[in-house]
Protein backbone atom coordinates (compact mmCIF):
# COMPACT_ATOMS: atom_id res chain seq x y z
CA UNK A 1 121.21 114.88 59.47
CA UNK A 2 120.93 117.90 61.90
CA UNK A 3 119.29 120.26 60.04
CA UNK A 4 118.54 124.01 60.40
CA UNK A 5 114.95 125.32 60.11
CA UNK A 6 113.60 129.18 61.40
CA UNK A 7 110.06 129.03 62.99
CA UNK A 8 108.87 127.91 58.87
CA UNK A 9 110.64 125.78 56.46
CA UNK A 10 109.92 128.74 54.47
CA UNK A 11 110.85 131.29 56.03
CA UNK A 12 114.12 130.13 57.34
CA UNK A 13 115.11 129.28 53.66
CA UNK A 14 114.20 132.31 52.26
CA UNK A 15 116.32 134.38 54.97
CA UNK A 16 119.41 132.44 54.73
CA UNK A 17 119.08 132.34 50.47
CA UNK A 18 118.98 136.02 50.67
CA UNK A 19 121.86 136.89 51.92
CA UNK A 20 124.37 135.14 48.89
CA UNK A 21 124.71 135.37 45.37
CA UNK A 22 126.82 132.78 45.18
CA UNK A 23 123.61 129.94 44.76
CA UNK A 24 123.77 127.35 41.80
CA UNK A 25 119.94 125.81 42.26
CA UNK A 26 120.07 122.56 39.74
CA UNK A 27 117.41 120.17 38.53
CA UNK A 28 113.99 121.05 39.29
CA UNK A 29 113.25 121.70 43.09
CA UNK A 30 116.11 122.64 45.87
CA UNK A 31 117.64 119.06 48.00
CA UNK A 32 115.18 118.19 50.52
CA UNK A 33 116.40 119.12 53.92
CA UNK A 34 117.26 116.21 55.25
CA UNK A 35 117.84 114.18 52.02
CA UNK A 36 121.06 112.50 51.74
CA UNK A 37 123.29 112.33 48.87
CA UNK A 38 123.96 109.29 48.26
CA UNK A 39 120.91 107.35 49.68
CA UNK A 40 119.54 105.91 46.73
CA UNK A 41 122.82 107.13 44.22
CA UNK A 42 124.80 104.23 43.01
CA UNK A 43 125.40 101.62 46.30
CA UNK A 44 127.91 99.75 46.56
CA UNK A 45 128.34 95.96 45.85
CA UNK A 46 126.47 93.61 48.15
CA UNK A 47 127.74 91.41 50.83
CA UNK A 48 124.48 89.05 50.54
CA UNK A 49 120.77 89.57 49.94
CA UNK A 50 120.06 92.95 51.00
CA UNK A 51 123.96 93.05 52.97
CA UNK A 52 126.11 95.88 52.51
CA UNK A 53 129.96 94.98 53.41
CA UNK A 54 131.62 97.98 54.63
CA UNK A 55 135.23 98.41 54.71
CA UNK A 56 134.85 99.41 58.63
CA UNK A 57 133.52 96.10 59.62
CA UNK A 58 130.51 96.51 59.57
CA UNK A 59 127.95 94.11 57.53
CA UNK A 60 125.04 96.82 56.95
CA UNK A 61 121.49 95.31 56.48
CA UNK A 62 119.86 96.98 54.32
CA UNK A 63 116.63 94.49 53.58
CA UNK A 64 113.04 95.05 54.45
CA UNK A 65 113.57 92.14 57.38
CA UNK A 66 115.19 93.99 60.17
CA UNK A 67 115.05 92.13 62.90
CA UNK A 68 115.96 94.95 64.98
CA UNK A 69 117.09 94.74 68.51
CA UNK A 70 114.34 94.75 70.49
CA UNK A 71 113.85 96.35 74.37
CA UNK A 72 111.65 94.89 77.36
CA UNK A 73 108.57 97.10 78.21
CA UNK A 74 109.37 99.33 81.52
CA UNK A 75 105.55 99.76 83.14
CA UNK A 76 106.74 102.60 85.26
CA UNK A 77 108.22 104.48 82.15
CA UNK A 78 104.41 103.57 80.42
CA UNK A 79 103.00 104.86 83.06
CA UNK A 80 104.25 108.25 82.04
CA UNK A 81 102.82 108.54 78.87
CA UNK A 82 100.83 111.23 78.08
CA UNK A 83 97.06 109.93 78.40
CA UNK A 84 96.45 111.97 74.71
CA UNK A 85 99.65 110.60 73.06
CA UNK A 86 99.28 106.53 74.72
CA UNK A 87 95.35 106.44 74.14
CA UNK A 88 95.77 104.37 71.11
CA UNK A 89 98.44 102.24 71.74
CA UNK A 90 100.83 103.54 69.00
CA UNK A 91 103.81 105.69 68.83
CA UNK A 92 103.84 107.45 65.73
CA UNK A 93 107.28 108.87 64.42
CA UNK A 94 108.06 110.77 61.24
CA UNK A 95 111.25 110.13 59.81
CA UNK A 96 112.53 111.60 55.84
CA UNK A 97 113.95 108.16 55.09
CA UNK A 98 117.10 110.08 52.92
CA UNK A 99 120.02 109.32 54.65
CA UNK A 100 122.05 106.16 54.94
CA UNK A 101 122.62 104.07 57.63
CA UNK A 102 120.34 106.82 59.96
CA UNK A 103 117.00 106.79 57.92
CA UNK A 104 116.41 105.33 54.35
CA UNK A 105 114.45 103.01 52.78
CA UNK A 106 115.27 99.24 52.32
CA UNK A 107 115.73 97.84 49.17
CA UNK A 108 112.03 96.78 48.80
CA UNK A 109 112.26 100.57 48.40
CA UNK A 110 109.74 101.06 50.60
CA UNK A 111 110.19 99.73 54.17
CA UNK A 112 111.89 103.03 56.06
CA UNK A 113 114.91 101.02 58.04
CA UNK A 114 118.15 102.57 59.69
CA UNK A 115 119.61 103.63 63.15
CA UNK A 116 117.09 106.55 63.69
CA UNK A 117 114.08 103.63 63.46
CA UNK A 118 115.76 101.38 65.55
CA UNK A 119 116.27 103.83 68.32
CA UNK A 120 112.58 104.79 68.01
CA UNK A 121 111.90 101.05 68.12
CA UNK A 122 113.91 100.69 71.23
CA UNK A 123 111.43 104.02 72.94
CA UNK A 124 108.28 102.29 71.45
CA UNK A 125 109.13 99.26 73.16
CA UNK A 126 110.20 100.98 76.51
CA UNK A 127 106.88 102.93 76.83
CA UNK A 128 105.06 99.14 75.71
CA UNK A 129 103.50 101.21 72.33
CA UNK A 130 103.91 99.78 68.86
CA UNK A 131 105.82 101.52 66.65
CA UNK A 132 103.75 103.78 63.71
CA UNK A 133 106.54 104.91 61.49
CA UNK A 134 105.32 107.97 59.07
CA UNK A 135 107.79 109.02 55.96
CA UNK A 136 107.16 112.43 55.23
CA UNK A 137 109.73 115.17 53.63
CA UNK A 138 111.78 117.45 55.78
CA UNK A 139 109.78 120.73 55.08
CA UNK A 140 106.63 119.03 56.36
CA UNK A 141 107.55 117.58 60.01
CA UNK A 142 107.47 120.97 61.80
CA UNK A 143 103.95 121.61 60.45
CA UNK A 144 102.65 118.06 61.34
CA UNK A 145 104.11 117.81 64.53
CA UNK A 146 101.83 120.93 65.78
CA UNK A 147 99.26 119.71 64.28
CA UNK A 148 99.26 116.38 66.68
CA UNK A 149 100.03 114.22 63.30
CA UNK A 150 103.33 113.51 64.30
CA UNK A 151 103.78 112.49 68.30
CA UNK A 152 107.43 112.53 67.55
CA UNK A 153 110.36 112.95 64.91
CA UNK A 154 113.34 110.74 64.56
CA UNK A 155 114.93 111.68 61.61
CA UNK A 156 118.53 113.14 62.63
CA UNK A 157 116.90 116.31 63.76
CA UNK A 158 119.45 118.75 65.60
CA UNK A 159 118.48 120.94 68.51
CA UNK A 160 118.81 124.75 67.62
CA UNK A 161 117.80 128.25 69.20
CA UNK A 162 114.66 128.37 67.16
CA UNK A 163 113.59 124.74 67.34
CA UNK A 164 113.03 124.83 71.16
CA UNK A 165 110.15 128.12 70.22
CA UNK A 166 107.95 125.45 68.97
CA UNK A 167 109.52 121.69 70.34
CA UNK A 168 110.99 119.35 73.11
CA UNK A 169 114.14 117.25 72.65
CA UNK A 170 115.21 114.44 73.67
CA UNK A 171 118.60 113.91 72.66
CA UNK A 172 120.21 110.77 71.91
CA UNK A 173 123.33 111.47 69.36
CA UNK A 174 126.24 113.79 68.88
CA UNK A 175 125.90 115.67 65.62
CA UNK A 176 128.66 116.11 63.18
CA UNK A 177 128.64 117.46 59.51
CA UNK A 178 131.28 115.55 56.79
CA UNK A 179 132.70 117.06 53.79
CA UNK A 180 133.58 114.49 51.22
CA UNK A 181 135.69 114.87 48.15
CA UNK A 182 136.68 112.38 45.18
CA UNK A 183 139.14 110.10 46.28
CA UNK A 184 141.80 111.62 44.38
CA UNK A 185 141.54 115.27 46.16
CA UNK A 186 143.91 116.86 48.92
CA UNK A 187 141.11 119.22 50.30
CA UNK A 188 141.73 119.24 54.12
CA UNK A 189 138.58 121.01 55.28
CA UNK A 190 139.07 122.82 59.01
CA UNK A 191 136.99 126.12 58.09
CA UNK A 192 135.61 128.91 55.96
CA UNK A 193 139.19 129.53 53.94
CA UNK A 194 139.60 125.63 53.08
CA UNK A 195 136.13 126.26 51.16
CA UNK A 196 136.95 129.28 49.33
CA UNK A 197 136.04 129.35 45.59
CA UNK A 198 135.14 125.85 45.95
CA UNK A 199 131.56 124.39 44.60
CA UNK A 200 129.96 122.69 47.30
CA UNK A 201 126.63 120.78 47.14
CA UNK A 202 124.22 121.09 50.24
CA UNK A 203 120.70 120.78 51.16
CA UNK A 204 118.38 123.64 51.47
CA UNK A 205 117.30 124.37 54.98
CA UNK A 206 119.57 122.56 56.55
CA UNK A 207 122.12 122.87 59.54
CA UNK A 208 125.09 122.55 56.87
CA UNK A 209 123.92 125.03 55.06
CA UNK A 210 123.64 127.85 57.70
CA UNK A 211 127.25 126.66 58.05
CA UNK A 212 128.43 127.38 54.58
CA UNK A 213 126.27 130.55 54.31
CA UNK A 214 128.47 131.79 57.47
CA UNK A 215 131.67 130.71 56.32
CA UNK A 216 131.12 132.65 52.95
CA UNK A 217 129.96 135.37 55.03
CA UNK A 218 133.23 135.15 56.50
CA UNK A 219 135.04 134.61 53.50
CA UNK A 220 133.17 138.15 51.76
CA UNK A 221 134.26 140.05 55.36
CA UNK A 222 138.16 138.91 54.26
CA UNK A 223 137.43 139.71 50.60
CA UNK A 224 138.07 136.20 49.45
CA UNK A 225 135.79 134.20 47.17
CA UNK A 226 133.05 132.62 48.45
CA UNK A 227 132.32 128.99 47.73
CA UNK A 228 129.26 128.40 45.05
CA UNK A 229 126.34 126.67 46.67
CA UNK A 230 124.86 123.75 44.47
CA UNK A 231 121.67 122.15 45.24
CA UNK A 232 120.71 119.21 42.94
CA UNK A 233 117.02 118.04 42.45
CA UNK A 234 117.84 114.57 43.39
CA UNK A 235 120.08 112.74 45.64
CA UNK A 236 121.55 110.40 42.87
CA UNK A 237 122.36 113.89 40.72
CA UNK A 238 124.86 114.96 43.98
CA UNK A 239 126.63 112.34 44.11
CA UNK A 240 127.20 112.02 40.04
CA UNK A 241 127.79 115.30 40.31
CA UNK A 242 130.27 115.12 43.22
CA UNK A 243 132.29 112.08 41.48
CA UNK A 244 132.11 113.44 38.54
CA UNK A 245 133.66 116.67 39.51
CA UNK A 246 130.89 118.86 38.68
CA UNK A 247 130.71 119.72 42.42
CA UNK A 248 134.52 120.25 44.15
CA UNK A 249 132.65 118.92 48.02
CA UNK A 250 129.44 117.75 49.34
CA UNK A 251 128.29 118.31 53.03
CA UNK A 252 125.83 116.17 54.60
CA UNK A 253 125.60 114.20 57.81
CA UNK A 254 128.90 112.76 59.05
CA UNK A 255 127.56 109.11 58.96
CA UNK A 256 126.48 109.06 55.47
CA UNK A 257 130.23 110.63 54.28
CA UNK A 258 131.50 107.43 56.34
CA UNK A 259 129.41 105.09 54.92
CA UNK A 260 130.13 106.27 51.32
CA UNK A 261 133.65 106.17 52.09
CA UNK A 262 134.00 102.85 53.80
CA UNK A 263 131.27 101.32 50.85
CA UNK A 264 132.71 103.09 47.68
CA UNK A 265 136.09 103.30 45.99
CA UNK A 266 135.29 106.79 44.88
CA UNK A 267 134.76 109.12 47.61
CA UNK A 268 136.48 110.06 50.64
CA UNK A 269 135.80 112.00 54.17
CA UNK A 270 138.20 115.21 53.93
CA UNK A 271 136.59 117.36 57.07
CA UNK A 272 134.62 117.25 60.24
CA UNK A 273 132.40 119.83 61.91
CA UNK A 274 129.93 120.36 64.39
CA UNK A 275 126.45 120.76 63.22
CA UNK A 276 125.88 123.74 65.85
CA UNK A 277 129.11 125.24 64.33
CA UNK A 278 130.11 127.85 65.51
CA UNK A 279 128.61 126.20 68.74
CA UNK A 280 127.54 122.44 69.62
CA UNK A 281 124.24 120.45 69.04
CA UNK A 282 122.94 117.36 69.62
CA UNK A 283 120.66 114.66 67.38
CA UNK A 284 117.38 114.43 69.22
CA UNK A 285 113.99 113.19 69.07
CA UNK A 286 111.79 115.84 69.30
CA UNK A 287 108.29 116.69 70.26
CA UNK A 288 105.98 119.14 70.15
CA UNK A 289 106.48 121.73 72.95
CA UNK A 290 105.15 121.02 76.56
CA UNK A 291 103.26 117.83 75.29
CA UNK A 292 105.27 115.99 78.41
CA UNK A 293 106.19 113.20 76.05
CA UNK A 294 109.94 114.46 75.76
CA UNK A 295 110.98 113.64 79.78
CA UNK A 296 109.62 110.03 79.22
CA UNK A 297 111.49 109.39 76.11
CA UNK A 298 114.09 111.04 77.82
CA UNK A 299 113.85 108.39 80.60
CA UNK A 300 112.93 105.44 77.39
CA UNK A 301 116.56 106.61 76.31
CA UNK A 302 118.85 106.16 79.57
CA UNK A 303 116.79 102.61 80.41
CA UNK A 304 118.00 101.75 77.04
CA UNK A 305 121.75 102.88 77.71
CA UNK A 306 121.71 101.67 80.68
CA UNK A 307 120.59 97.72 79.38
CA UNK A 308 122.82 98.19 76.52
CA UNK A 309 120.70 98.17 73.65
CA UNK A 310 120.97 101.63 72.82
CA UNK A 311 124.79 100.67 71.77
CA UNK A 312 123.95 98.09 70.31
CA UNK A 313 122.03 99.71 68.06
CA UNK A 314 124.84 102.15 67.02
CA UNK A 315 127.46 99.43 66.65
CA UNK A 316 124.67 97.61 64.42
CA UNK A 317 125.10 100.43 61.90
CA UNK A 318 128.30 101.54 62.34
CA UNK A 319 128.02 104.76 64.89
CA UNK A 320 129.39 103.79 67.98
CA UNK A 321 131.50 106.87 67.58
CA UNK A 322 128.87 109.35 68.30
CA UNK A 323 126.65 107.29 71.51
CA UNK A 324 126.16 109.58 74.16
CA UNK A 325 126.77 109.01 77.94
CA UNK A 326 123.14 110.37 78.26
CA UNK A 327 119.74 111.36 77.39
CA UNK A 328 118.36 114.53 78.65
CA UNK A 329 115.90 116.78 77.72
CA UNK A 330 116.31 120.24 76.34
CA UNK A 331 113.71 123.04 75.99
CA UNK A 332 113.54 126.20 75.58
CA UNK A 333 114.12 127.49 79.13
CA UNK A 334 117.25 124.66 79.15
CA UNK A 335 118.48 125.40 76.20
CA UNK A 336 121.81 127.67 76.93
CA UNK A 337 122.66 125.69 80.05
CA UNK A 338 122.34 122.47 77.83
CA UNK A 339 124.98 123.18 75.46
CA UNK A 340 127.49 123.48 78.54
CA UNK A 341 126.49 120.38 79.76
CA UNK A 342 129.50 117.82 80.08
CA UNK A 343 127.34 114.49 79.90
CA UNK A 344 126.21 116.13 76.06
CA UNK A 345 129.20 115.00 74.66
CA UNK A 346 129.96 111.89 72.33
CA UNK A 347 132.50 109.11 74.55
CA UNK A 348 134.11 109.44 71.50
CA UNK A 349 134.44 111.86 68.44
């Protein structure tokens, strides 16, 4: 998911937290970040060992055997690698493994799978490294990307004003937000009034929740209610919630909302929004800040749309609709001239 963080996970929590009453915290510890709802909740039934028929077409694999699609090694791309970062042969990623079909784990429960590894495969393999994958929770990636633990994060990461202070991007997927509903509900969410006096679940620190945090702003300014902000200690315990009416919406990344609406008979998709709302951002893999490794998996990126296999990979889970035209890198000095760039948007949304 494209998630919000300030220059801390803690300190951009405690900011936005401040500024509503309207908080319901639930179970024992706030939603990760970039935890899905859903992810491990109640899946549906199974096409085949480890197969997930979705209602979309699409046969989701969700076993510890991959066999991911796989790209040829580009030696002038190599070449490019940071001496620090290709020394040992290895690209290592973090990803949160919380979110279904981008990062999760298979159902060894313990082999991280999903679109957002098999576009870091497809980078790996440009750049000839082998791919280290590292699970680690969404409050700890900023940290251990400074500290040179992490050489790169794929893990649905959006691109924000106080992400390029500290990192690199390299972006490689439009970024939406989905609010889903019980199957039987005629919410048609647009904006900040379609949400008022409505319990929504969301995950602290994230993109979505800046979102609702400004639309209640928005709703307070108009002196309507404000929706009630629910965060659940688990993953399965948002979506029992959600279904079970406990919670009136859930917000979390757009894929996810499909895939639980194409793969259960429950749930639904009742409202789209961009993750940079009110602005645009982008899903990107980012780096730590003038490394030089973001311009060569920048470059790792438009090889692989170029050959195809970057589509394929998005077709392979179901995400065609948010491929990009191209990869390009975004820093800090880029940033406001990126978001105006016409080859950053999705060929299709």
């Amino acid at each position: 998911m494209a998630l919000f963080t300030g220059l801390s996970p803690r300190s951009g929590r405690a900011g936005t937290l401040a500024v509503l009453p309207a908080v319901v915290l639930l179970g024992t510890a706030a939603l990760a970040g970039c935890a899905d709802p859903g992810a491990t909740a109640g899946g549906p039934a199974s096409g085949g060992a480890g197969t997930t028929a979705a209602r979309n077409g699409v046969a989701y694999n969700t076993a510890p055997d991959q066999q991911r699609i796989r790209a040829e090694k580009d030696a002038a791309l190599a070449a490019k690698v940071p001496e620090l970062i290709g020394k040992d042969g290895k690209l290592t990623i973090a990803t949160t493994a919380g979110s279904i079909p981008l990062s999760f784990h298979a159902t060894d429960d313990k082999t991280p799978i999903g679109s957002e590894l098999d576009i870091a495969q497809l980078v790996a393999d440009k750049l000839g490294l082998a791919l280290d994958v590292q699970v680690t929770s969404w409050e700890n990636w900023p940290l251990k990307t400074q500290s040179g633990d992490f050489e790169a994060v794929f893990s649905n990461v959006g691109v924000n004003k106080d992400r390029v202070k500290l990192f690199d991007f390299a972006s490689y997927r439009a970024a939406f937000m989905g609010f889903e509903a019980k199957k039987s509900a005629s919410y048609d969410i647009k904006g900040a009034d379609d949400i008022s006096g409505l319990k929504v679940s969301v995950g602290s620190g994230t993109n979505q929740e800046k979102i609702l945090l400004a639309w209640n702003k928005e709703l307070e300014d108009k002196g309507k209610a404000p929706a009630t902000l629910q965060y659940y200690s688990s993953d399965a315990d948002t979506i029992l919630a959600l279904s079970s009416g406990r919670t009136d919406l859930n917000i979390a990344p757009y894929p996810s909302t499909v895939y639980r609406e194409n793969t259960r008979d429950d749930l639904k998709v009742v409202g789209k929004v961009n993750a940079g709302w009110p602005s645009e951002t982008l899903v990107a893999a980012t780096t730590l800040k003038g490394n030089g490794l973001a311009p060569v998996i920048t470059e790792a990126l438009n090889s692989a749309i170029k050959d195809g296999s970057y589509a394929e990979v998005l077709e392979r889970w179901g995400l065609s609709e948010e491929a990009l035209p191209e990869s390009n890198t975004i820093n800090e000095e880029n940033f406001a001239a990126s978001r105006a760039t016409p080859t950053q948007t999705a060929k299709t949304s």
